[in-house]
C-alpha atoms as a PDB file:
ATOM      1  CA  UNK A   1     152.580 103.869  55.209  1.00  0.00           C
ATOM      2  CA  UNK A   2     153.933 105.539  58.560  1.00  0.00           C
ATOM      3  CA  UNK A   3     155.726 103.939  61.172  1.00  0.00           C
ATOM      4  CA  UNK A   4     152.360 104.383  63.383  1.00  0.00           C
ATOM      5  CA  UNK A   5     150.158 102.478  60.742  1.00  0.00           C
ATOM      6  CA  UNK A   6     152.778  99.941  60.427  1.00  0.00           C
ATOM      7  CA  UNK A   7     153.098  99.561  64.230  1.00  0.00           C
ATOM      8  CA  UNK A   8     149.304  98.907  64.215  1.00  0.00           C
ATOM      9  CA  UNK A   9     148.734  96.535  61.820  1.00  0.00           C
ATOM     10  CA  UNK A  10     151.573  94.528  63.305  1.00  0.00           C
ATOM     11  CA  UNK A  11     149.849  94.884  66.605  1.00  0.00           C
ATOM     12  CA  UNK A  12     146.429  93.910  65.160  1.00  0.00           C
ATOM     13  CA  UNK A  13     148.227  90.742  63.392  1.00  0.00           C
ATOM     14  CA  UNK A  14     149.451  89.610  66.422  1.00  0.00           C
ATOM     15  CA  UNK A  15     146.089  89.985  67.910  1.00  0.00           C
ATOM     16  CA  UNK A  16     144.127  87.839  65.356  1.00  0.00           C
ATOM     17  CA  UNK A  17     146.835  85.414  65.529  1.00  0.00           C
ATOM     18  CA  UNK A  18     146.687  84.959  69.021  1.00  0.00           C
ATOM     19  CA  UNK A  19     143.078  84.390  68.492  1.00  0.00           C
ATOM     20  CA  UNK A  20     143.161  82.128  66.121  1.00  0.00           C
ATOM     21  CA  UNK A  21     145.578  80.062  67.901  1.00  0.00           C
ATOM     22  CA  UNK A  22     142.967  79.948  71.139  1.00  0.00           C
ATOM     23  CA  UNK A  23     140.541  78.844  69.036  1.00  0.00           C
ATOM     24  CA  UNK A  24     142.511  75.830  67.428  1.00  0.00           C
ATOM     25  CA  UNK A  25     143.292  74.820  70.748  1.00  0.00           C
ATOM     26  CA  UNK A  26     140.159  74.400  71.457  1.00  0.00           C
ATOM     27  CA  UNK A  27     138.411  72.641  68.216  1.00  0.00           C
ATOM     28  CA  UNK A  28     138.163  68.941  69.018  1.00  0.00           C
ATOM     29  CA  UNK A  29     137.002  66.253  67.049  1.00  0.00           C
ATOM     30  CA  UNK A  30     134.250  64.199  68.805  1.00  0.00           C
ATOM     31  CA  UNK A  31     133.834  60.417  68.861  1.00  0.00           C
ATOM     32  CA  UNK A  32     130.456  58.887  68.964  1.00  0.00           C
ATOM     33  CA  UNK A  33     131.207  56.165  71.024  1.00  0.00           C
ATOM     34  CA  UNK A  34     127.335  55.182  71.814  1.00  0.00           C
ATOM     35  CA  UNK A  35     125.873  52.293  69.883  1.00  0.00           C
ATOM     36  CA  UNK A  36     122.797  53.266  67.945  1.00  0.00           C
ATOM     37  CA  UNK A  37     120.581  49.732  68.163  1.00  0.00           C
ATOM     38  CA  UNK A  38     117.167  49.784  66.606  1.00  0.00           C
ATOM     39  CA  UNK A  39     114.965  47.726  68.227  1.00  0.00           C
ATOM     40  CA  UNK A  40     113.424  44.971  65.631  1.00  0.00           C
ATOM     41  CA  UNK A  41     111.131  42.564  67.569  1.00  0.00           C
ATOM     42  CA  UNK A  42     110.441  41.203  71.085  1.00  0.00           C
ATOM     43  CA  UNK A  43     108.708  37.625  72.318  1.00  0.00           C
ATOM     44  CA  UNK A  44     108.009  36.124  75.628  1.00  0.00           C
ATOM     45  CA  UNK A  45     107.230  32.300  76.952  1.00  0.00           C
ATOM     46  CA  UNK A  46     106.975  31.097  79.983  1.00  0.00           C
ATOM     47  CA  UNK A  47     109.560  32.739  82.268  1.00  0.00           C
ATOM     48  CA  UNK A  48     111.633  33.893  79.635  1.00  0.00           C
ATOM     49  CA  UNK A  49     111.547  37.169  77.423  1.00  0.00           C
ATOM     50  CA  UNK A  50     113.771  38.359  74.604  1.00  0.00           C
ATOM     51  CA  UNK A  51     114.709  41.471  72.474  1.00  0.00           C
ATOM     52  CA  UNK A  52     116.156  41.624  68.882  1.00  0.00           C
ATOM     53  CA  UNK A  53     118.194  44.953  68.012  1.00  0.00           C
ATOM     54  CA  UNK A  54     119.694  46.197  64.571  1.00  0.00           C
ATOM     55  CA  UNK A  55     122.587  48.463  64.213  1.00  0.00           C
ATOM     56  CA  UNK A  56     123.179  49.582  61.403  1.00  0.00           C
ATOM     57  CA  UNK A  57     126.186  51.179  61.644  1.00  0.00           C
ATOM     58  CA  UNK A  58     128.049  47.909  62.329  1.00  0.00           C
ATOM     59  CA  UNK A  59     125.529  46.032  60.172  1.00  0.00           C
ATOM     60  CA  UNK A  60     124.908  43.479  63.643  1.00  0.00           C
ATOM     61  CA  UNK A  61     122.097  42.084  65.483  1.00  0.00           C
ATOM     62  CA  UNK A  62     121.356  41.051  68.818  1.00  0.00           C
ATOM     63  CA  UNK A  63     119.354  39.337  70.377  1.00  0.00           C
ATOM     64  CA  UNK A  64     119.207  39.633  74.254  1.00  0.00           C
ATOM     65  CA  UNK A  65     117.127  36.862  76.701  1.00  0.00           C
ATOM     66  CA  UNK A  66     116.415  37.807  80.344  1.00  0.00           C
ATOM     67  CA  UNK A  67     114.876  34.705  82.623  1.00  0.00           C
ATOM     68  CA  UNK A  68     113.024  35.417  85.787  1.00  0.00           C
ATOM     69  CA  UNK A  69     112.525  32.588  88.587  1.00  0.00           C
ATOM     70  CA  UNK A  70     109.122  31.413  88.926  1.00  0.00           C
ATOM     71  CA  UNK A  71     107.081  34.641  90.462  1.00  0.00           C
ATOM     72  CA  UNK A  72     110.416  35.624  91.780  1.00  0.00           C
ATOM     73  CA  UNK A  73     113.146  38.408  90.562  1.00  0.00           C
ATOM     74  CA  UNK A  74     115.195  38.456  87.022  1.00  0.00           C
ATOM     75  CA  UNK A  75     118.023  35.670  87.611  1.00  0.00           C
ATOM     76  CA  UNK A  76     119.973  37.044  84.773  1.00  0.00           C
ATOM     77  CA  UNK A  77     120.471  38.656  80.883  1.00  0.00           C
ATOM     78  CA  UNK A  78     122.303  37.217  78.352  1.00  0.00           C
ATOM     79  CA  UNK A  79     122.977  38.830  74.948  1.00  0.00           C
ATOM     80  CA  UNK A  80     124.872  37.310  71.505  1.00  0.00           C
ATOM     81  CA  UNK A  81     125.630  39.308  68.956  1.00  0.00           C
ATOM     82  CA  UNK A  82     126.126  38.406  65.390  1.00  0.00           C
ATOM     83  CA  UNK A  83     127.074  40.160  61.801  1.00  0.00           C
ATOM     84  CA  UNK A  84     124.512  40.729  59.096  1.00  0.00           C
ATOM     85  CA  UNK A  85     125.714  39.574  55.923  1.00  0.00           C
END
């Protein structure tokens, strides 16, 4: 091989290197950090309402309540969560 096809291969080497080394830099692993609930059931009485969810990732339920005044606004939300066995 010459000094000229030598020189070039180096050269083109150098180049793919540099490329791959941009594109390493770049290759992030990504978290899912977003809950994936499953909504299993919903009842309402009286003033009150509330929502069961399932995720199944975690292998937890929840159950959420909201209670609204008397023909007024929501007062308030409260959720519990507990493990599935």
């Amino acid at each position: 091989m010459n000094q000229r096809a030598a020189a070039g291969a180096a050269l083109a080497a150098a180049a793919l290197l540099a490329l791959g080394a941009a594109l390493a830099a770049r290759a992030q692993s990504q978290i899912n950090a977003s809950p994936s609930p499953i909504p299993i059931g919903v009842s309402a009485s009286g003033n009150t309402s509330t929502a069961w969810f399932n995720d199944p990732s975690s292998r937890q339920a929840v159950a959420c309540q909201t209670v609204q005044a008397p023909g007024g606004p929501l007062v308030g939300v409260h959720c519990v969560a507990g493990r599935l066995p």
